[in-house]
PDB file of N, CA and C in Angstrom:
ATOM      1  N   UNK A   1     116.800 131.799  -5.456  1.00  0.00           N
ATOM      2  CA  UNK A   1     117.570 130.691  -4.903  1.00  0.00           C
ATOM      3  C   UNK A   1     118.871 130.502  -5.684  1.00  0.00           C
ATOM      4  N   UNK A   2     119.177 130.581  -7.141  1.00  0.00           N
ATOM      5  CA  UNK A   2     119.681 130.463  -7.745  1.00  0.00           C
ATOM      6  C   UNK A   2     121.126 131.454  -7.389  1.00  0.00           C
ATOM      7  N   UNK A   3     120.574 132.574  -7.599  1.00  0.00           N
ATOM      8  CA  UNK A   3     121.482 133.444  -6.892  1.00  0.00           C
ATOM      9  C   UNK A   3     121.664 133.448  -5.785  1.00  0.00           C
ATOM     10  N   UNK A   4     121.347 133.163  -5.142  1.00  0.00           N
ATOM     11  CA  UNK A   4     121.837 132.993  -3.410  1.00  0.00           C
ATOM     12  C   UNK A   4     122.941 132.078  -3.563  1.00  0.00           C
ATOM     13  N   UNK A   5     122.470 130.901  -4.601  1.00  0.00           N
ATOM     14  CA  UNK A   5     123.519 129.751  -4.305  1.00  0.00           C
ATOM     15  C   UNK A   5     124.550 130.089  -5.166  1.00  0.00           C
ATOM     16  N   UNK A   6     125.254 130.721  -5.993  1.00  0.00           N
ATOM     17  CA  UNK A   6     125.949 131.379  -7.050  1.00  0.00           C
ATOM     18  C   UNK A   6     126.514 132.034  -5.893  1.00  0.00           C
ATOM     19  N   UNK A   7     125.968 133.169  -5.239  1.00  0.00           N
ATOM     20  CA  UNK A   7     127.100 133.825  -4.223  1.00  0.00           C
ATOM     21  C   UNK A   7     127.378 133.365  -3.192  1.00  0.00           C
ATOM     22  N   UNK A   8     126.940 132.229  -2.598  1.00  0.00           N
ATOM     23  CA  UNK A   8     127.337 131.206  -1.543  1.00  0.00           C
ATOM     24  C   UNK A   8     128.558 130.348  -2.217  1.00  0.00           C
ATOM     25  N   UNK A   9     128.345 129.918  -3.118  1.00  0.00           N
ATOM     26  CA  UNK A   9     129.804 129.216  -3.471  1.00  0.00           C
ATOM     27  C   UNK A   9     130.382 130.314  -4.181  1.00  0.00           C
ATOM     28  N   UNK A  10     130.712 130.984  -4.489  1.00  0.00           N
ATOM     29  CA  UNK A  10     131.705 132.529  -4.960  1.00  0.00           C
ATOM     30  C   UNK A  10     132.647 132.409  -3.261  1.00  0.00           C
ATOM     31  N   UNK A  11     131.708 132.782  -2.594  1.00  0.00           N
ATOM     32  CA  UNK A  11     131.906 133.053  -0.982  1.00  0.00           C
ATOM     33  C   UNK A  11     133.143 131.982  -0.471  1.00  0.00           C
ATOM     34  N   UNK A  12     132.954 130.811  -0.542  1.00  0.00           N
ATOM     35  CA  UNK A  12     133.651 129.529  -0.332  1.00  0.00           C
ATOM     36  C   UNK A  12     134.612 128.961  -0.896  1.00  0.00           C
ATOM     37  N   UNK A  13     134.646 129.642  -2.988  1.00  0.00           N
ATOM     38  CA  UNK A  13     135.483 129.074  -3.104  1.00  0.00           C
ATOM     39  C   UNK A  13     135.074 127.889  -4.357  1.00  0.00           C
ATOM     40  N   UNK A  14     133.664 127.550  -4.168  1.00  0.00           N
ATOM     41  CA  UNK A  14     133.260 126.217  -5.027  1.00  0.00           C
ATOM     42  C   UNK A  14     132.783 126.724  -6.216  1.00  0.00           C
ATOM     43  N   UNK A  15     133.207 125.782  -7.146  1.00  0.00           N
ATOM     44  CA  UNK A  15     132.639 126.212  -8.401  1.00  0.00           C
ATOM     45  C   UNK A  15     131.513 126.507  -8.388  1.00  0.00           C
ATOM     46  N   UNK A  16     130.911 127.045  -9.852  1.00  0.00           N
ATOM     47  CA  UNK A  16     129.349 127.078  -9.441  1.00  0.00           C
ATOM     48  C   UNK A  16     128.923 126.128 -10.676  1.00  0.00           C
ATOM     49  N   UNK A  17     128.578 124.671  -9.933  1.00  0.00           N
ATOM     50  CA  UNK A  17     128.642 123.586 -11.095  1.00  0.00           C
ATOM     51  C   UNK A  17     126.934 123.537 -10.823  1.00  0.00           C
ATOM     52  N   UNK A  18     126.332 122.429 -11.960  1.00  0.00           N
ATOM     53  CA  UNK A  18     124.495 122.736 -11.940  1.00  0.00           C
ATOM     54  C   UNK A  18     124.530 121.130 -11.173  1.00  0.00           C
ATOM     55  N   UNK A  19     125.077 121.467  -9.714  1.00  0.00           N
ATOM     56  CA  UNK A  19     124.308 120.179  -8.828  1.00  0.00           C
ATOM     57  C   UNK A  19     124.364 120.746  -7.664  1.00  0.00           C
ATOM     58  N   UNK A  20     123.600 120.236  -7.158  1.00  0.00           N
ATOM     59  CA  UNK A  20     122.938 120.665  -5.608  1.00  0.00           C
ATOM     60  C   UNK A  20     123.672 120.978  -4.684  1.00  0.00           C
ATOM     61  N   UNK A  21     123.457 122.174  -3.668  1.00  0.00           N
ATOM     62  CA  UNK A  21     124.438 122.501  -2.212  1.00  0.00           C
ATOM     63  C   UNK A  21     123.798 122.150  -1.196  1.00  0.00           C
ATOM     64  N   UNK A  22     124.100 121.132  -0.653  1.00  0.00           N
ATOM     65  CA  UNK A  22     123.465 120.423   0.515  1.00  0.00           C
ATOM     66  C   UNK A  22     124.310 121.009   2.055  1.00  0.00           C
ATOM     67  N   UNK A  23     123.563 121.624   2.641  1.00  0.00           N
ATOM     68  CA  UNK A  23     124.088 122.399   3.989  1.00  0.00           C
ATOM     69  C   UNK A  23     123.807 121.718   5.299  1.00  0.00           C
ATOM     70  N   UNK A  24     124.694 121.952   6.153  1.00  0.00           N
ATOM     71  CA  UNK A  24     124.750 121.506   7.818  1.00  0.00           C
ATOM     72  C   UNK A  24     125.119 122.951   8.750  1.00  0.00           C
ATOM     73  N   UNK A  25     124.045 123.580   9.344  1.00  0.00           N
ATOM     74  CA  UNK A  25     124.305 124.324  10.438  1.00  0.00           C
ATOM     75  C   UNK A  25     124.485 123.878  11.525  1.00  0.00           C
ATOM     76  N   UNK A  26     125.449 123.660  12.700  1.00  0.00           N
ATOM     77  CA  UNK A  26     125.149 123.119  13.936  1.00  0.00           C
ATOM     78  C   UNK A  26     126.472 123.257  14.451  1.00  0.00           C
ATOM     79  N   UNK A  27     126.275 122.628  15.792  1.00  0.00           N
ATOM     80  CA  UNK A  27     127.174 122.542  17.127  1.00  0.00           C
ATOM     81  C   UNK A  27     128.013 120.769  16.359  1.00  0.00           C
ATOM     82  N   UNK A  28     129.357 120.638  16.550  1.00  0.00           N
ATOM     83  CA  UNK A  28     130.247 120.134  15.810  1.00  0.00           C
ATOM     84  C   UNK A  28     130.376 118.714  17.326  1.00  0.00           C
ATOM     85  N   UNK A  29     129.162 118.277  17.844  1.00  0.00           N
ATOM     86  CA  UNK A  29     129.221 117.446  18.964  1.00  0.00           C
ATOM     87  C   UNK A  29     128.805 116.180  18.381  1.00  0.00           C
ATOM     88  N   UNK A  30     129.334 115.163  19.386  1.00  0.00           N
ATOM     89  CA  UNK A  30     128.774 113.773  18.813  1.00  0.00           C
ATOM     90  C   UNK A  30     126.975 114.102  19.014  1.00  0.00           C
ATOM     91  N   UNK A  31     126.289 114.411  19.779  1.00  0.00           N
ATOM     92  CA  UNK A  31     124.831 114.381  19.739  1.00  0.00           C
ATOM     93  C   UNK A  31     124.467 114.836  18.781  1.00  0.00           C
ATOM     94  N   UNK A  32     124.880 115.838  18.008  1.00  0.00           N
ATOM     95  CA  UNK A  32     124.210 116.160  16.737  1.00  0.00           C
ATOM     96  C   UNK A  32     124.506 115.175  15.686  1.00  0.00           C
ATOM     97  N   UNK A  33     125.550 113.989  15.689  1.00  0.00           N
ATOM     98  CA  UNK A  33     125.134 112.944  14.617  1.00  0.00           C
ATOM     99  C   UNK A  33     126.130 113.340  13.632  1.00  0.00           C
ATOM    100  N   UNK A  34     127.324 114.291  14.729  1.00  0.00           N
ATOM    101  CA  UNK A  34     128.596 114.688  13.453  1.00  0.00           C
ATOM    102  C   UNK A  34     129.260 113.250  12.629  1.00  0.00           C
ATOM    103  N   UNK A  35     128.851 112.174  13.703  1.00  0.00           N
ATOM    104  CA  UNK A  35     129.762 111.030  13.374  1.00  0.00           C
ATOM    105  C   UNK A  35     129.107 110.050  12.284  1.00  0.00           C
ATOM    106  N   UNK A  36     127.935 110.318  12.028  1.00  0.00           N
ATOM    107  CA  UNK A  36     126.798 109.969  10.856  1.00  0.00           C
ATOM    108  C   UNK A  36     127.302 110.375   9.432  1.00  0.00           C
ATOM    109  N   UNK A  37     127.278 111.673   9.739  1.00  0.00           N
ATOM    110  CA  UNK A  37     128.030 113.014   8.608  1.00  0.00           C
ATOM    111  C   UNK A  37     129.146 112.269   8.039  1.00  0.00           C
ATOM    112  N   UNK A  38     130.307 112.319   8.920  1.00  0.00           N
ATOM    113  CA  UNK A  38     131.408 111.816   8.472  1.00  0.00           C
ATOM    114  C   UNK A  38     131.392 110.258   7.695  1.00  0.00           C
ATOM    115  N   UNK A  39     130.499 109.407   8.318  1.00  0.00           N
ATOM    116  CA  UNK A  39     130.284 108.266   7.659  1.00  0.00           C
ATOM    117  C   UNK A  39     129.760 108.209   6.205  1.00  0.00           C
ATOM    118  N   UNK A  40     128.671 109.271   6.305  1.00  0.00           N
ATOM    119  CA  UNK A  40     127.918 109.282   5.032  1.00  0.00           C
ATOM    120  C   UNK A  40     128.690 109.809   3.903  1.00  0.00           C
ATOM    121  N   UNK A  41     129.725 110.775   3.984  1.00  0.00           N
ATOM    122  CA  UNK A  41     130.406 111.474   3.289  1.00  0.00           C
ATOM    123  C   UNK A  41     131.608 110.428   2.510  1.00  0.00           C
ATOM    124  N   UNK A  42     132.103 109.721   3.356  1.00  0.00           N
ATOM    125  CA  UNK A  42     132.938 108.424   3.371  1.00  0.00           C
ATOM    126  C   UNK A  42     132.353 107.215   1.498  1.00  0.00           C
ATOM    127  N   UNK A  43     131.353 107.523   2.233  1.00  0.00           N
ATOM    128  CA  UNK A  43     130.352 106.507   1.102  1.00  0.00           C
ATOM    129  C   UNK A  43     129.421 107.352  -0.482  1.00  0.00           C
ATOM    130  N   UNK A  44     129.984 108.509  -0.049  1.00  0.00           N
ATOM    131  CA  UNK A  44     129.263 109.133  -0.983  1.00  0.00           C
ATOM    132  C   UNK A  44     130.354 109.634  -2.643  1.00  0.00           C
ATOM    133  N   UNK A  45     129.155 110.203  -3.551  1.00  0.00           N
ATOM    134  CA  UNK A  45     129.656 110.023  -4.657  1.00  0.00           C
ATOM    135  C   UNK A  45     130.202 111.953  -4.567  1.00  0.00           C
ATOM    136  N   UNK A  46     130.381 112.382  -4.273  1.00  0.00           N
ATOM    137  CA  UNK A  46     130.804 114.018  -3.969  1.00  0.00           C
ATOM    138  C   UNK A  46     130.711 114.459  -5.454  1.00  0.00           C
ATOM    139  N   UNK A  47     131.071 113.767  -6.112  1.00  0.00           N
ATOM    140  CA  UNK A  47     130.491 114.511  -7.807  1.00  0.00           C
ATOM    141  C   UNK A  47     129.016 114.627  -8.002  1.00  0.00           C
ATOM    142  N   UNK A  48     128.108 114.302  -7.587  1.00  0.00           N
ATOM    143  CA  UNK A  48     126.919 114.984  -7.658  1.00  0.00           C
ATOM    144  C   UNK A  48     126.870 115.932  -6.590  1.00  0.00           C
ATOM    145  N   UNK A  49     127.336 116.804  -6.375  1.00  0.00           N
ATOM    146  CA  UNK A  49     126.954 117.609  -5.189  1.00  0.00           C
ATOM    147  C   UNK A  49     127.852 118.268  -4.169  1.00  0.00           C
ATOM    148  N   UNK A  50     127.672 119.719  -3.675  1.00  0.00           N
ATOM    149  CA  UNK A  50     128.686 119.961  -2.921  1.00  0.00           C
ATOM    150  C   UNK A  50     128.133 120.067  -1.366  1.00  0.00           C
ATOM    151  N   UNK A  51     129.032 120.224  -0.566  1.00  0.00           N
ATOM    152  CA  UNK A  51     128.865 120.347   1.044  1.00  0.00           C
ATOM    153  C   UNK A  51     128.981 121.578   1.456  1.00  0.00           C
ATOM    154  N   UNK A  52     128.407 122.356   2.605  1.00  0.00           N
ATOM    155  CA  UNK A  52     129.088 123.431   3.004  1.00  0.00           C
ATOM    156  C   UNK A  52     127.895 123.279   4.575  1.00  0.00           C
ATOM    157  N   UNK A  53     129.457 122.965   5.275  1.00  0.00           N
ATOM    158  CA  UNK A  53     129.198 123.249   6.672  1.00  0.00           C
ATOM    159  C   UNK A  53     129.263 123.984   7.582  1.00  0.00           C
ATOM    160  N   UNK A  54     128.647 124.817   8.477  1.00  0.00           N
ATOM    161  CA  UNK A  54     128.968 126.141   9.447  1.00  0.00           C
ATOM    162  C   UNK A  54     128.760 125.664  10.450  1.00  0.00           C
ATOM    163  N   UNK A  55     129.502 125.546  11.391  1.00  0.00           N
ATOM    164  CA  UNK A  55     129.403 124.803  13.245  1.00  0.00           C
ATOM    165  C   UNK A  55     131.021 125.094  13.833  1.00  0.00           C
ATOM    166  N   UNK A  56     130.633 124.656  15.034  1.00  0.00           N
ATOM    167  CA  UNK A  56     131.855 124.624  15.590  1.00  0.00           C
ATOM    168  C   UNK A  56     131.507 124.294  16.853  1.00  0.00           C
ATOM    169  N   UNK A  57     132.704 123.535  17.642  1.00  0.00           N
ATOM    170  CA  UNK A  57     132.604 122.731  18.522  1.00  0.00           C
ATOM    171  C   UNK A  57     133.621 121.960  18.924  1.00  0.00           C
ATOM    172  N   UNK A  58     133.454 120.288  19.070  1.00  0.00           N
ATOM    173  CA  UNK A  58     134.532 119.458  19.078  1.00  0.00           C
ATOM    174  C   UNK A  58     135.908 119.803  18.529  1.00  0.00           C
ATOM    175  N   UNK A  59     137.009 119.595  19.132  1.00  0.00           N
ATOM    176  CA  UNK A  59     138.182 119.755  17.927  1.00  0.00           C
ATOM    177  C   UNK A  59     138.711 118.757  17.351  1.00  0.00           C
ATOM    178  N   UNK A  60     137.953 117.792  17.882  1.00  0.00           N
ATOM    179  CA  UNK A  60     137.925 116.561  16.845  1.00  0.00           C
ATOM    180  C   UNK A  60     137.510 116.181  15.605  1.00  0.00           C
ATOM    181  N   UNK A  61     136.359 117.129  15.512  1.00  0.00           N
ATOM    182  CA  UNK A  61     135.642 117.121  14.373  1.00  0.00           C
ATOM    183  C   UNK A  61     136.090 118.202  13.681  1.00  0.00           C
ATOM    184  N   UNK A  62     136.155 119.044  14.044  1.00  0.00           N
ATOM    185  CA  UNK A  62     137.318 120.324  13.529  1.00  0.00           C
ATOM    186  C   UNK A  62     138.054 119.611  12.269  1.00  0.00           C
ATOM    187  N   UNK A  63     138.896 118.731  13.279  1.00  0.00           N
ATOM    188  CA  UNK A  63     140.009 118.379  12.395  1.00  0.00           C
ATOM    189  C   UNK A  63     139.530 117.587  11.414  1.00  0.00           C
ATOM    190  N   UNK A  64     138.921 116.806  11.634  1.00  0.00           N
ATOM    191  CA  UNK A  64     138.242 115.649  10.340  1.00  0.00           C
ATOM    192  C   UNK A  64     137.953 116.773   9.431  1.00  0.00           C
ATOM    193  N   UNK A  65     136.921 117.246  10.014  1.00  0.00           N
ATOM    194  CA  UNK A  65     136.628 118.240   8.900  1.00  0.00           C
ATOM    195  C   UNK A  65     137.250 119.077   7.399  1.00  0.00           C
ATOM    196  N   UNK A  66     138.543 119.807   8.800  1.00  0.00           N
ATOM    197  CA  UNK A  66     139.534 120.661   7.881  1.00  0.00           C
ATOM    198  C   UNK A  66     140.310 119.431   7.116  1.00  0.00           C
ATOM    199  N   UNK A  67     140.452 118.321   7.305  1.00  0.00           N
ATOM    200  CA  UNK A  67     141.041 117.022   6.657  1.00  0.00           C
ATOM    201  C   UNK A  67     140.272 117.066   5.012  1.00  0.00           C
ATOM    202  N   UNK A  68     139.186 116.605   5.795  1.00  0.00           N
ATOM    203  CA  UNK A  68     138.196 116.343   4.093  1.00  0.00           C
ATOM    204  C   UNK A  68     138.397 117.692   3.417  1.00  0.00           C
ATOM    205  N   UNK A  69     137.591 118.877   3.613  1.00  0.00           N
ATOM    206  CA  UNK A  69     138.133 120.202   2.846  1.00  0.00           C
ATOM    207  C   UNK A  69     139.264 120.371   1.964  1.00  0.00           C
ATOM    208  N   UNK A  70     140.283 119.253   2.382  1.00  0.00           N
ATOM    209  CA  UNK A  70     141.471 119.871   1.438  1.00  0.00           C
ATOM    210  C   UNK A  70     141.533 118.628   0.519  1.00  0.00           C
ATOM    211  N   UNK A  71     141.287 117.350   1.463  1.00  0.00           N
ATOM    212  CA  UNK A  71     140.827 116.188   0.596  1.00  0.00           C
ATOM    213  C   UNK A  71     139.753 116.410  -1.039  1.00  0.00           C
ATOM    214  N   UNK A  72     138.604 116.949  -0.396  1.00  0.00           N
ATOM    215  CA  UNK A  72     137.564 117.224  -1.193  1.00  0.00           C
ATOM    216  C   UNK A  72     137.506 118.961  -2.233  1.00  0.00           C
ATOM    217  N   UNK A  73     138.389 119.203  -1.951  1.00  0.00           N
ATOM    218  CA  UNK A  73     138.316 120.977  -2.779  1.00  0.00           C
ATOM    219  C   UNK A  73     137.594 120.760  -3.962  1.00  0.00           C
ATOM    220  N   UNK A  74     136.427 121.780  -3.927  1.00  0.00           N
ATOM    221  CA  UNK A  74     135.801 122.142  -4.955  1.00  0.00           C
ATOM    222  C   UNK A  74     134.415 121.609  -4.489  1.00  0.00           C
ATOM    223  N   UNK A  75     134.261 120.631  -3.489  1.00  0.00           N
ATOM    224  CA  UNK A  75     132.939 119.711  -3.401  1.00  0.00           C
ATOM    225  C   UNK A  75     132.221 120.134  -1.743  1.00  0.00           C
ATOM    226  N   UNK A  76     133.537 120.448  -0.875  1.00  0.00           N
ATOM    227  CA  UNK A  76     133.205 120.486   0.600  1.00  0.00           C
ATOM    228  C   UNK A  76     133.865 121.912   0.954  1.00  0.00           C
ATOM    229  N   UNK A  77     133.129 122.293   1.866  1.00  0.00           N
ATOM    230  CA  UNK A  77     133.705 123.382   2.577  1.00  0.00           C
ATOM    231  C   UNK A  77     133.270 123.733   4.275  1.00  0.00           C
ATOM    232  N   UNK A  78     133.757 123.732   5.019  1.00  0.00           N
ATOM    233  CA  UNK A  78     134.031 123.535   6.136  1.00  0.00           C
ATOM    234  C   UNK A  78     133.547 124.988   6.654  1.00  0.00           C
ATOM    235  N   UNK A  79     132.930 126.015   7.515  1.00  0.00           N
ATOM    236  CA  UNK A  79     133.458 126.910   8.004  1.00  0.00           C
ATOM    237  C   UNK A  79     133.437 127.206   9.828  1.00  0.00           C
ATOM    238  N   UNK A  80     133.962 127.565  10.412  1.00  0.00           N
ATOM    239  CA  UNK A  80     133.906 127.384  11.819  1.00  0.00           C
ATOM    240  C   UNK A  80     133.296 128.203  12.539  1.00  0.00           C
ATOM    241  N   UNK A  81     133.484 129.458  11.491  1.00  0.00           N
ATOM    242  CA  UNK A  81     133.066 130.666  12.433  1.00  0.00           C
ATOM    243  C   UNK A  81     131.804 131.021  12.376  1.00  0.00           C
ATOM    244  N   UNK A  82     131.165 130.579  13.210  1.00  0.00           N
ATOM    245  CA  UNK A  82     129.530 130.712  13.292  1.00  0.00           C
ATOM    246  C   UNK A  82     129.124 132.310  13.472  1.00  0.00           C
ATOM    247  N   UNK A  83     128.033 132.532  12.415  1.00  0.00           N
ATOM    248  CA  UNK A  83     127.592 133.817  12.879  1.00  0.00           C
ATOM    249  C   UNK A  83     125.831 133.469  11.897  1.00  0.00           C
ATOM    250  N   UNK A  84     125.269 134.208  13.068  1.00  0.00           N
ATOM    251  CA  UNK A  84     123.869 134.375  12.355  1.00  0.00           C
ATOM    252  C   UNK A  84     123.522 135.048  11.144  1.00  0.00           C
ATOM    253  N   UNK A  85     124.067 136.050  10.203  1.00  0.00           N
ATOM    254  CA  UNK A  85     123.927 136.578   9.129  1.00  0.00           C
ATOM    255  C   UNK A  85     124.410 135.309   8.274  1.00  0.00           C
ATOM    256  N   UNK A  86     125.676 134.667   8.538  1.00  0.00           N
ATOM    257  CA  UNK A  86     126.411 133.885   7.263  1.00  0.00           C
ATOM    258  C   UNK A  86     125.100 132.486   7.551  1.00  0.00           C
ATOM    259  N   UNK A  87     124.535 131.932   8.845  1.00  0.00           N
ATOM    260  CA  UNK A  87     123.455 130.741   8.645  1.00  0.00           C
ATOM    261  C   UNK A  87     122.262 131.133   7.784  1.00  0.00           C
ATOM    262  N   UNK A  88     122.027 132.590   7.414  1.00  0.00           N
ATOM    263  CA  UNK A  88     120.769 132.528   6.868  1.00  0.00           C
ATOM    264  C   UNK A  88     121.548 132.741   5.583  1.00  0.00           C
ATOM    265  N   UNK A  89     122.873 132.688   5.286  1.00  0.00           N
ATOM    266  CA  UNK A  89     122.937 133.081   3.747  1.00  0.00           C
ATOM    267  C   UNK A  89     122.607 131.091   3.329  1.00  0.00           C
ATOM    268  N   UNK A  90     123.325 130.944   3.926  1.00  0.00           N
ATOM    269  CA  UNK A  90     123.320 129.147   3.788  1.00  0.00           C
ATOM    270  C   UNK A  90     121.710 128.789   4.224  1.00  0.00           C
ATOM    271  N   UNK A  91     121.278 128.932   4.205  1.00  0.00           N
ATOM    272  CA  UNK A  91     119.864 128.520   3.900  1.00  0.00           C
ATOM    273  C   UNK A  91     119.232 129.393   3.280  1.00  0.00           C
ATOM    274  N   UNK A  92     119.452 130.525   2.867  1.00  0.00           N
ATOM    275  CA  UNK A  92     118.772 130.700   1.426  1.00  0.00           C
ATOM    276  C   UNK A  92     119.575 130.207  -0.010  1.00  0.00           C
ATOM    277  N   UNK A  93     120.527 130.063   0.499  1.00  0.00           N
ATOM    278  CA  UNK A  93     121.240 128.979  -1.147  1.00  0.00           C
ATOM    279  C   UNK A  93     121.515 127.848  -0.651  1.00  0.00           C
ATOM    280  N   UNK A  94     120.897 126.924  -0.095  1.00  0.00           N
ATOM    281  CA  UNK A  94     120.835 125.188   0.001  1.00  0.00           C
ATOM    282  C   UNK A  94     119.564 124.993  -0.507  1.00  0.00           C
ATOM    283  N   UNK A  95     119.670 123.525  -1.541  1.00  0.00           N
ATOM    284  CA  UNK A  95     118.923 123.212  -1.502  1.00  0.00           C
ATOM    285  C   UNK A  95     118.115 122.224  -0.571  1.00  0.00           C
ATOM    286  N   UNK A  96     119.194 121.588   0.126  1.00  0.00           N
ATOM    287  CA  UNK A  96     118.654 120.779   0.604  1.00  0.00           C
ATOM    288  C   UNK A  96     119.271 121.019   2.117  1.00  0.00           C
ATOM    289  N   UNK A  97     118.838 120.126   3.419  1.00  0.00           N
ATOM    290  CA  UNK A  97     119.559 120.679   4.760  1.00  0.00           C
ATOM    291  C   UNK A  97     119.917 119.308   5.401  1.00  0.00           C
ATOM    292  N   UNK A  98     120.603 119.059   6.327  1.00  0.00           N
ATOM    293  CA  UNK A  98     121.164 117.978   6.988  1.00  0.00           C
ATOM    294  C   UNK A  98     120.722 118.736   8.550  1.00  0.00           C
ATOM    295  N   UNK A  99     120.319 117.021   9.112  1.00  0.00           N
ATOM    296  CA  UNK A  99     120.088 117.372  10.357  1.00  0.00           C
ATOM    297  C   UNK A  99     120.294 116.113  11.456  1.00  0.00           C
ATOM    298  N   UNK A 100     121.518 115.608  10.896  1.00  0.00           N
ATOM    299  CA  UNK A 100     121.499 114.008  12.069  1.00  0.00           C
ATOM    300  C   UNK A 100     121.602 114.363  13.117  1.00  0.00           C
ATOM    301  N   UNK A 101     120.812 113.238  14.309  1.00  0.00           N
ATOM    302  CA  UNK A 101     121.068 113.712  15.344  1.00  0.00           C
ATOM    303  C   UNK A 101     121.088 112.529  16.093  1.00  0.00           C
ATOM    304  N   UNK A 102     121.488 112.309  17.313  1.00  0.00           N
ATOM    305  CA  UNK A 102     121.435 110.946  18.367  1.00  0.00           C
ATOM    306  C   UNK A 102     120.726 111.221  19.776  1.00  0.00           C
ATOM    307  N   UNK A 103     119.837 112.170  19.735  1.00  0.00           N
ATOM    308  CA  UNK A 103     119.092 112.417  20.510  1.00  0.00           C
ATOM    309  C   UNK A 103     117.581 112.219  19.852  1.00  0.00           C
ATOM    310  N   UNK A 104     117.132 110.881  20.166  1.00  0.00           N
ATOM    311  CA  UNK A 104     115.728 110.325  19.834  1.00  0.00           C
ATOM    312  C   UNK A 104     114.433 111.227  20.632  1.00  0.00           C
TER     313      UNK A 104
END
């Protein structure tokens, strides 16, 4: 795991600091609870911990997105281009996973 997550942030760009990579795979739509994400991120302490998101979708959220990324460098990373090899690298180096959604 360790190494997975060492070459996942190499990959991105993020340091490789000793706190947690918390990941979001998904479709970049309000039903998946992108607008949760953005809230929570808003309120959060980003020094414990980095982000790294793979979706694509909305270009609304796009943009928020690529917003925070440059806002947040070193903590968040954004990527758009979805592909099934790069989702399983991101879940073998997350520790943890995000999954909001607005479909009860």
């Amino acid at each position: 795991k360790k190494k997975n997550k060492t070459l996942l942030r190499l990959e991105y760009g993020l340091p490789d600091l000793d706190i947690p990579v918390i990941a979001m795979v998904t479709r970049l739509e309000y039903a998946k609870g992108i607008d949760i994400l953005i809230k929570a991120i808003s309120y959060s302490d980003l020094s414990t911990f980095q982000l790294i998101i793979l979706g694509s979708g909305n270009p609304y959220y796009q943009g928020i997105f690529e917003s925070m990324a440059a806002g947040y460098s070193g903590h968040i990373a954004f990527d758009f281009n979805y592909s099934a090899a790069l989702a399983k690298k991101i879940y073998a180096a997350a520790g943890d996973l995000l999954a909001p959604s607005r479909i009860h």
